[in-house]
N, C-alpha and C. Protein backbone atom coordinates (compact mmCIF):
# COMPACT_ATOMS: atom_id res chain seq x y z
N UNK A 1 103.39 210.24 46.41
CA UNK A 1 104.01 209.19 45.64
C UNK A 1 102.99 208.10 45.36
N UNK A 2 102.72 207.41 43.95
CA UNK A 2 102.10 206.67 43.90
C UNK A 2 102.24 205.24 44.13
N UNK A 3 101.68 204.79 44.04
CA UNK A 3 101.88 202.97 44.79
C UNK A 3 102.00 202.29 42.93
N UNK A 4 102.73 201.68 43.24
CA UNK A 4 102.90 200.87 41.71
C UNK A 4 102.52 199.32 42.16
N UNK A 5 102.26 198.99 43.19
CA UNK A 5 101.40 197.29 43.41
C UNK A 5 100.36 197.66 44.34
N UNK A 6 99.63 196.85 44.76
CA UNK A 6 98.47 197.02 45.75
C UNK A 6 99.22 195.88 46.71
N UNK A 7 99.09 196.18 48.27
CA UNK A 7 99.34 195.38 49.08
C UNK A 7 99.23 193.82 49.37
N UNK A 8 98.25 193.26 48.57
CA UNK A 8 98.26 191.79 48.74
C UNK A 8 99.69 191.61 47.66
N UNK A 9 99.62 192.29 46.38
CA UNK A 9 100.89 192.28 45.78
C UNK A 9 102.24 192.02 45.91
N UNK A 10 102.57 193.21 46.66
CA UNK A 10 103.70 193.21 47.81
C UNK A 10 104.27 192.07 48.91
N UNK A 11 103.20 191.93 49.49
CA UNK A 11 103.18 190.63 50.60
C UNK A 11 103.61 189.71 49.64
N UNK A 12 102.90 189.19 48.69
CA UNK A 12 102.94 187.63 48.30
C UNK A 12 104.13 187.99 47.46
N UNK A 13 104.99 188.72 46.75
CA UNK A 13 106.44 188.86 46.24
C UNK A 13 107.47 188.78 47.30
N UNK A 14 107.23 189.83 48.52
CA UNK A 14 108.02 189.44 49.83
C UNK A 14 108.06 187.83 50.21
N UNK A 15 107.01 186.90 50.29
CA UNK A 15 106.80 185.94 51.00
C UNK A 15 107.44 184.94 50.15
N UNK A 16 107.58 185.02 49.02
CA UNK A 16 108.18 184.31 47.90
C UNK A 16 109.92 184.42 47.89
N UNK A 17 110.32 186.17 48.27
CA UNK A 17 111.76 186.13 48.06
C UNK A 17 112.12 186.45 49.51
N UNK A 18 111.19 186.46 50.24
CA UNK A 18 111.69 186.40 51.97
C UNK A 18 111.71 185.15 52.68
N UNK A 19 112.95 184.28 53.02
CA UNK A 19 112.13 183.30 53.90
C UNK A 19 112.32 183.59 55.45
N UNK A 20 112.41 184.32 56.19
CA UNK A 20 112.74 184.68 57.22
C UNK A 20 111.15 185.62 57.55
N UNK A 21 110.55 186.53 56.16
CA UNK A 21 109.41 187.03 56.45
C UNK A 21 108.46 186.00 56.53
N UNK A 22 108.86 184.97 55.05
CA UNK A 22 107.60 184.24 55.19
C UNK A 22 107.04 183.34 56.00
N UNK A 23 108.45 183.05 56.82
CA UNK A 23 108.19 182.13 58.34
C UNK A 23 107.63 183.10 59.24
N UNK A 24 108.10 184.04 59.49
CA UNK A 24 107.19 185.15 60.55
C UNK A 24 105.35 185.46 60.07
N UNK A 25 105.23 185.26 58.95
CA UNK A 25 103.98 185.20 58.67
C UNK A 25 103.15 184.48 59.41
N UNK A 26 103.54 183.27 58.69
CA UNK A 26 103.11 181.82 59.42
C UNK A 26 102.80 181.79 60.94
N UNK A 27 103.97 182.12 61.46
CA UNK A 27 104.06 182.29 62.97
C UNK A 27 102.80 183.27 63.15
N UNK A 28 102.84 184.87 63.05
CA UNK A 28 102.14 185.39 63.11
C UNK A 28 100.47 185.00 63.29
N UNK A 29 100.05 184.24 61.88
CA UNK A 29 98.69 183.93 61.52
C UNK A 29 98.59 183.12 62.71
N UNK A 30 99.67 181.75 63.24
CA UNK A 30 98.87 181.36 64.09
C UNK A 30 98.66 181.31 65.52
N UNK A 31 99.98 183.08 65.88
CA UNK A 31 99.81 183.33 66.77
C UNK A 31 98.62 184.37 66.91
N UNK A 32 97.97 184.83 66.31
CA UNK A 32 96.95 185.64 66.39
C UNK A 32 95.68 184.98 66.47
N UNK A 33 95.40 183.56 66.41
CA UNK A 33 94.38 182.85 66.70
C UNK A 33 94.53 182.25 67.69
N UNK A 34 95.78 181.84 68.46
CA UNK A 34 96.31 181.51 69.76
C UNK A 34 95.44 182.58 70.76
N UNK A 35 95.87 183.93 70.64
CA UNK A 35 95.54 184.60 71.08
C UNK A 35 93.81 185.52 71.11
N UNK A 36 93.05 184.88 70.20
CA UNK A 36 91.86 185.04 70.25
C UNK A 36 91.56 186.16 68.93
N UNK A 37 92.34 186.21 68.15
CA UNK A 37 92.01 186.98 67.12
C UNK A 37 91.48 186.24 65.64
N UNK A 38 90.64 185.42 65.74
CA UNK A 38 90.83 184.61 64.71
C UNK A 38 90.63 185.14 63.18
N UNK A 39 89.36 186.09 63.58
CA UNK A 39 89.71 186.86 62.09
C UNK A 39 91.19 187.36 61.07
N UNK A 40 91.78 187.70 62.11
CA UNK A 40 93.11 188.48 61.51
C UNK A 40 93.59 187.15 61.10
N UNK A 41 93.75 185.98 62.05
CA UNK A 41 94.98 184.95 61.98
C UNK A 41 94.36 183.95 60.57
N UNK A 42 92.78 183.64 60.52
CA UNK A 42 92.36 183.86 59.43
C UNK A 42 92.72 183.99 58.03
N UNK A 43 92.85 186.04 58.04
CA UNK A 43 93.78 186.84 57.24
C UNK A 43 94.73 186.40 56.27
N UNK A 44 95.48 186.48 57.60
CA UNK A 44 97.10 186.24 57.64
C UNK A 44 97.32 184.66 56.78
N UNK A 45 96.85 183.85 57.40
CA UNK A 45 97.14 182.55 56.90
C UNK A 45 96.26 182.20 55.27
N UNK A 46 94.96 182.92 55.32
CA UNK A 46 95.30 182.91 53.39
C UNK A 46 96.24 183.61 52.73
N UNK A 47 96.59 184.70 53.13
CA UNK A 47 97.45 184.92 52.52
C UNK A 47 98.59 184.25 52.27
N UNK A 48 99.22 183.85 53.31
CA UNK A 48 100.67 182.73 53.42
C UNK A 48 99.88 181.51 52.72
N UNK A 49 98.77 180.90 52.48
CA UNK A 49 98.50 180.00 51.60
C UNK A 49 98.61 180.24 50.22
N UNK A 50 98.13 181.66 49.72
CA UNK A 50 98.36 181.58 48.41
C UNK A 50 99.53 182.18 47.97
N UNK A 51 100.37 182.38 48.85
CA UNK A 51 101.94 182.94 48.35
C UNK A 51 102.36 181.72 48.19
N UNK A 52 102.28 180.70 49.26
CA UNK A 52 103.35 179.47 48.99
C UNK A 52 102.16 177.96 48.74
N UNK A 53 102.03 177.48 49.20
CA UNK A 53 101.54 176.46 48.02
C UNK A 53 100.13 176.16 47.65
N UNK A 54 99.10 177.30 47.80
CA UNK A 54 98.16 177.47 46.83
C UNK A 54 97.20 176.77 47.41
N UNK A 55 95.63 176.73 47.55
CA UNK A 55 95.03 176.19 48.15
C UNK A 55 94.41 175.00 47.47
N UNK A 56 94.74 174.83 46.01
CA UNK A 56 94.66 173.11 45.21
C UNK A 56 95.53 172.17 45.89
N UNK A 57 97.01 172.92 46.54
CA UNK A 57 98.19 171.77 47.07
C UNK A 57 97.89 171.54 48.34
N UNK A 58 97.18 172.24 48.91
CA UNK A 58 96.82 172.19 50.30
C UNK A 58 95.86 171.15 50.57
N UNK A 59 94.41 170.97 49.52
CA UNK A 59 93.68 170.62 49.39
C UNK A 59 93.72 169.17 50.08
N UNK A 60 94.35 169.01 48.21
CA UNK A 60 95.02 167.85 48.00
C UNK A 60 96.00 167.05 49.68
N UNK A 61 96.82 167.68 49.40
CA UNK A 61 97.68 167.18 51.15
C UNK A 61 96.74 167.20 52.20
N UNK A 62 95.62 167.45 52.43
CA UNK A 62 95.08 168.10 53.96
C UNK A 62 93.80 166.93 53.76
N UNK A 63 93.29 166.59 52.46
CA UNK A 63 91.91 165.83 52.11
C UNK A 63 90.94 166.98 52.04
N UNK A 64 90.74 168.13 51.86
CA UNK A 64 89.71 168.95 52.19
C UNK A 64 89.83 169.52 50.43
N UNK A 65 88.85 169.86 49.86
CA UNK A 65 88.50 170.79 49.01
C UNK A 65 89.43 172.08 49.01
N UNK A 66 89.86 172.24 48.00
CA UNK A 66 90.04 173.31 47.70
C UNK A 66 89.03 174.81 48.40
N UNK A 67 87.49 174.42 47.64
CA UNK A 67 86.76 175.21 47.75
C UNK A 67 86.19 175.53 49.63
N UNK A 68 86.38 174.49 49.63
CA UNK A 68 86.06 174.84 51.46
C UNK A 68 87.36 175.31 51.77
N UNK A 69 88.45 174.95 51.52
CA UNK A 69 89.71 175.50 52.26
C UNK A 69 89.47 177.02 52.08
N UNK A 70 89.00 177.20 51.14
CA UNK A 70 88.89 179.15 50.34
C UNK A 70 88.17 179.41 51.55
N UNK A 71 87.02 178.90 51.79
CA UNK A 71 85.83 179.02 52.72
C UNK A 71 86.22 179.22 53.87
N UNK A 72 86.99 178.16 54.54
CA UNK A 72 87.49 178.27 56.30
C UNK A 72 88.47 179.58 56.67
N UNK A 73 88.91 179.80 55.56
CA UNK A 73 89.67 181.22 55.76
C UNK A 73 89.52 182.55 54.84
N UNK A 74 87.84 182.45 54.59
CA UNK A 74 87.22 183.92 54.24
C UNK A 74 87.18 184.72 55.50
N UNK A 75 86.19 185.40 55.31
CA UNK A 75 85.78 186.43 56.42
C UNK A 75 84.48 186.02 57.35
N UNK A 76 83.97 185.18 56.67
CA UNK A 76 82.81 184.31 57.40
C UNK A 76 82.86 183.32 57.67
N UNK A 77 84.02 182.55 57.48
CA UNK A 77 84.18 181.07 57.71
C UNK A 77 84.69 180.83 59.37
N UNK A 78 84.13 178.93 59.65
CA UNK A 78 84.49 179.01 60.56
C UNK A 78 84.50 177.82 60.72
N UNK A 79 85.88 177.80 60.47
CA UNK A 79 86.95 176.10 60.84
C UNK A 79 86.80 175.50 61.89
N UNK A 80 86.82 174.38 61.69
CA UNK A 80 86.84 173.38 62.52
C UNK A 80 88.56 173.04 63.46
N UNK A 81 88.49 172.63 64.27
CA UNK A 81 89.70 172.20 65.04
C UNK A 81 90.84 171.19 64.25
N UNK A 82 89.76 170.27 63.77
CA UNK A 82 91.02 168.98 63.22
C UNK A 82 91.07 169.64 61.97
N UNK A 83 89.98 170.55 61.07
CA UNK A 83 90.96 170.64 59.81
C UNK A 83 91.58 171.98 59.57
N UNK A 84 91.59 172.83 60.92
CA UNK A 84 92.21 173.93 61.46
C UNK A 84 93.58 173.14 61.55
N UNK A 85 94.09 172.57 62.25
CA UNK A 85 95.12 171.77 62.75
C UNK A 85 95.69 170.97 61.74
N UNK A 86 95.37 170.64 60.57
CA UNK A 86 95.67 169.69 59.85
C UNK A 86 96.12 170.65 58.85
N UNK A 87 95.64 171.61 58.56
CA UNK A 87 96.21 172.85 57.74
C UNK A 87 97.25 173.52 58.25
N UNK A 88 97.39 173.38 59.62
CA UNK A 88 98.46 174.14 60.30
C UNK A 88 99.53 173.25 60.49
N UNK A 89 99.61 171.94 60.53
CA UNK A 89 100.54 170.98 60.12
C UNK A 89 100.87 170.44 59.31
N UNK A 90 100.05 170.78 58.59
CA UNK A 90 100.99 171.18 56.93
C UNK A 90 101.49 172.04 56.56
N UNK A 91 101.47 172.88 56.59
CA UNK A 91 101.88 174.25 56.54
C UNK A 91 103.42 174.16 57.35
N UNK A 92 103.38 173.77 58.48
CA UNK A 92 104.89 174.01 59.06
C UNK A 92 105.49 172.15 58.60
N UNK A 93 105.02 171.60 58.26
CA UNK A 93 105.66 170.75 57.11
C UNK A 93 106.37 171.11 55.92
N UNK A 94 105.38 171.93 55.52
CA UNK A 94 105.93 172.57 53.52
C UNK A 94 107.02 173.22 54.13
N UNK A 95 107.03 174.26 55.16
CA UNK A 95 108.02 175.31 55.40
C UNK A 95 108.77 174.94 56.26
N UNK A 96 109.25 173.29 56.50
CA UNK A 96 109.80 172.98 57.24
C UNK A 96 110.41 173.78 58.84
N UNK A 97 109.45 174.06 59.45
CA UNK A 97 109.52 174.76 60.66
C UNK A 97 108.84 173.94 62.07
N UNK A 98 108.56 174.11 62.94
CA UNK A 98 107.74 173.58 64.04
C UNK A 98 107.74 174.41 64.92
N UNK A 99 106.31 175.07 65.29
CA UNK A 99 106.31 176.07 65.81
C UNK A 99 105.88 175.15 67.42
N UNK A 100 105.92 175.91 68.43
CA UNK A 100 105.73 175.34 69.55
C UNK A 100 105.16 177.06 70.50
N UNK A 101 104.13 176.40 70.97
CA UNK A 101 103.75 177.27 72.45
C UNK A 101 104.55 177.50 73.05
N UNK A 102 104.63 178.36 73.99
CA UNK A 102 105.18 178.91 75.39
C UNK A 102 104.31 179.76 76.23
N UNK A 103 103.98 179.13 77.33
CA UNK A 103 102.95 180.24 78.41
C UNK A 103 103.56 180.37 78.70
N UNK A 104 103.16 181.84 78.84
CA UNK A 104 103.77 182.74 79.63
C UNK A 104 102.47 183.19 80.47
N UNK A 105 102.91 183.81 81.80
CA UNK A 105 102.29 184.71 82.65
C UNK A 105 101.55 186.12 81.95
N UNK A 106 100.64 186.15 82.31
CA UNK A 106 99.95 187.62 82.22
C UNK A 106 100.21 189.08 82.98
């Protein structure tokens, strides 16, 4: 059977008419950098940037460039804490959510 979209495709139509996926995204991206994966969480979180509000609106809200925002979440980039954090609190701003830790035991 052939594929009629390519997967970034898919995602960003889901994330648009899912909001239950597109909050698990979110969650996801920044539980996978919680956890030491930062590439993937990375990933994950451009993608959920350019499904929902684009990395000009982000920019703009966060003070950072557009073009570096592209940058901190390529495949070679490598964000900083406060504008790691400042992207990630915006983000559960736009999507009105608040994500919170929980340790747990190993």
């Amino acid at each position: 059977m052939a594929l009629t979209r390519n997967f970034k495709e898919t995602v960003m139509a889901r994330v648009q008419a899912d909001l239950k996926f597109r909050d698990a995204l979110l969650e996801e991206g920044v539980e996978a950098m919680l956890v030491g994966d930062v590439d993937t969480g990375k990933a994950i979180l451009r993608d959920y940037i350019k499904a929902t509000v684009g990395f000009k609106q982000l920019g703009a809200e966060t003070g950072s460039s557009p073009k570096s925002l592209i940058r901190m979440f390529g495949p070679a980039g490598n964000p900083q804490a406060r504008n790691l954090f400042a992207v990630i609190n915006y983000l559960q701003h736009h999507a009105r959510l608040k994500l919170h830790v929980t340790a747990q035991p190993n």
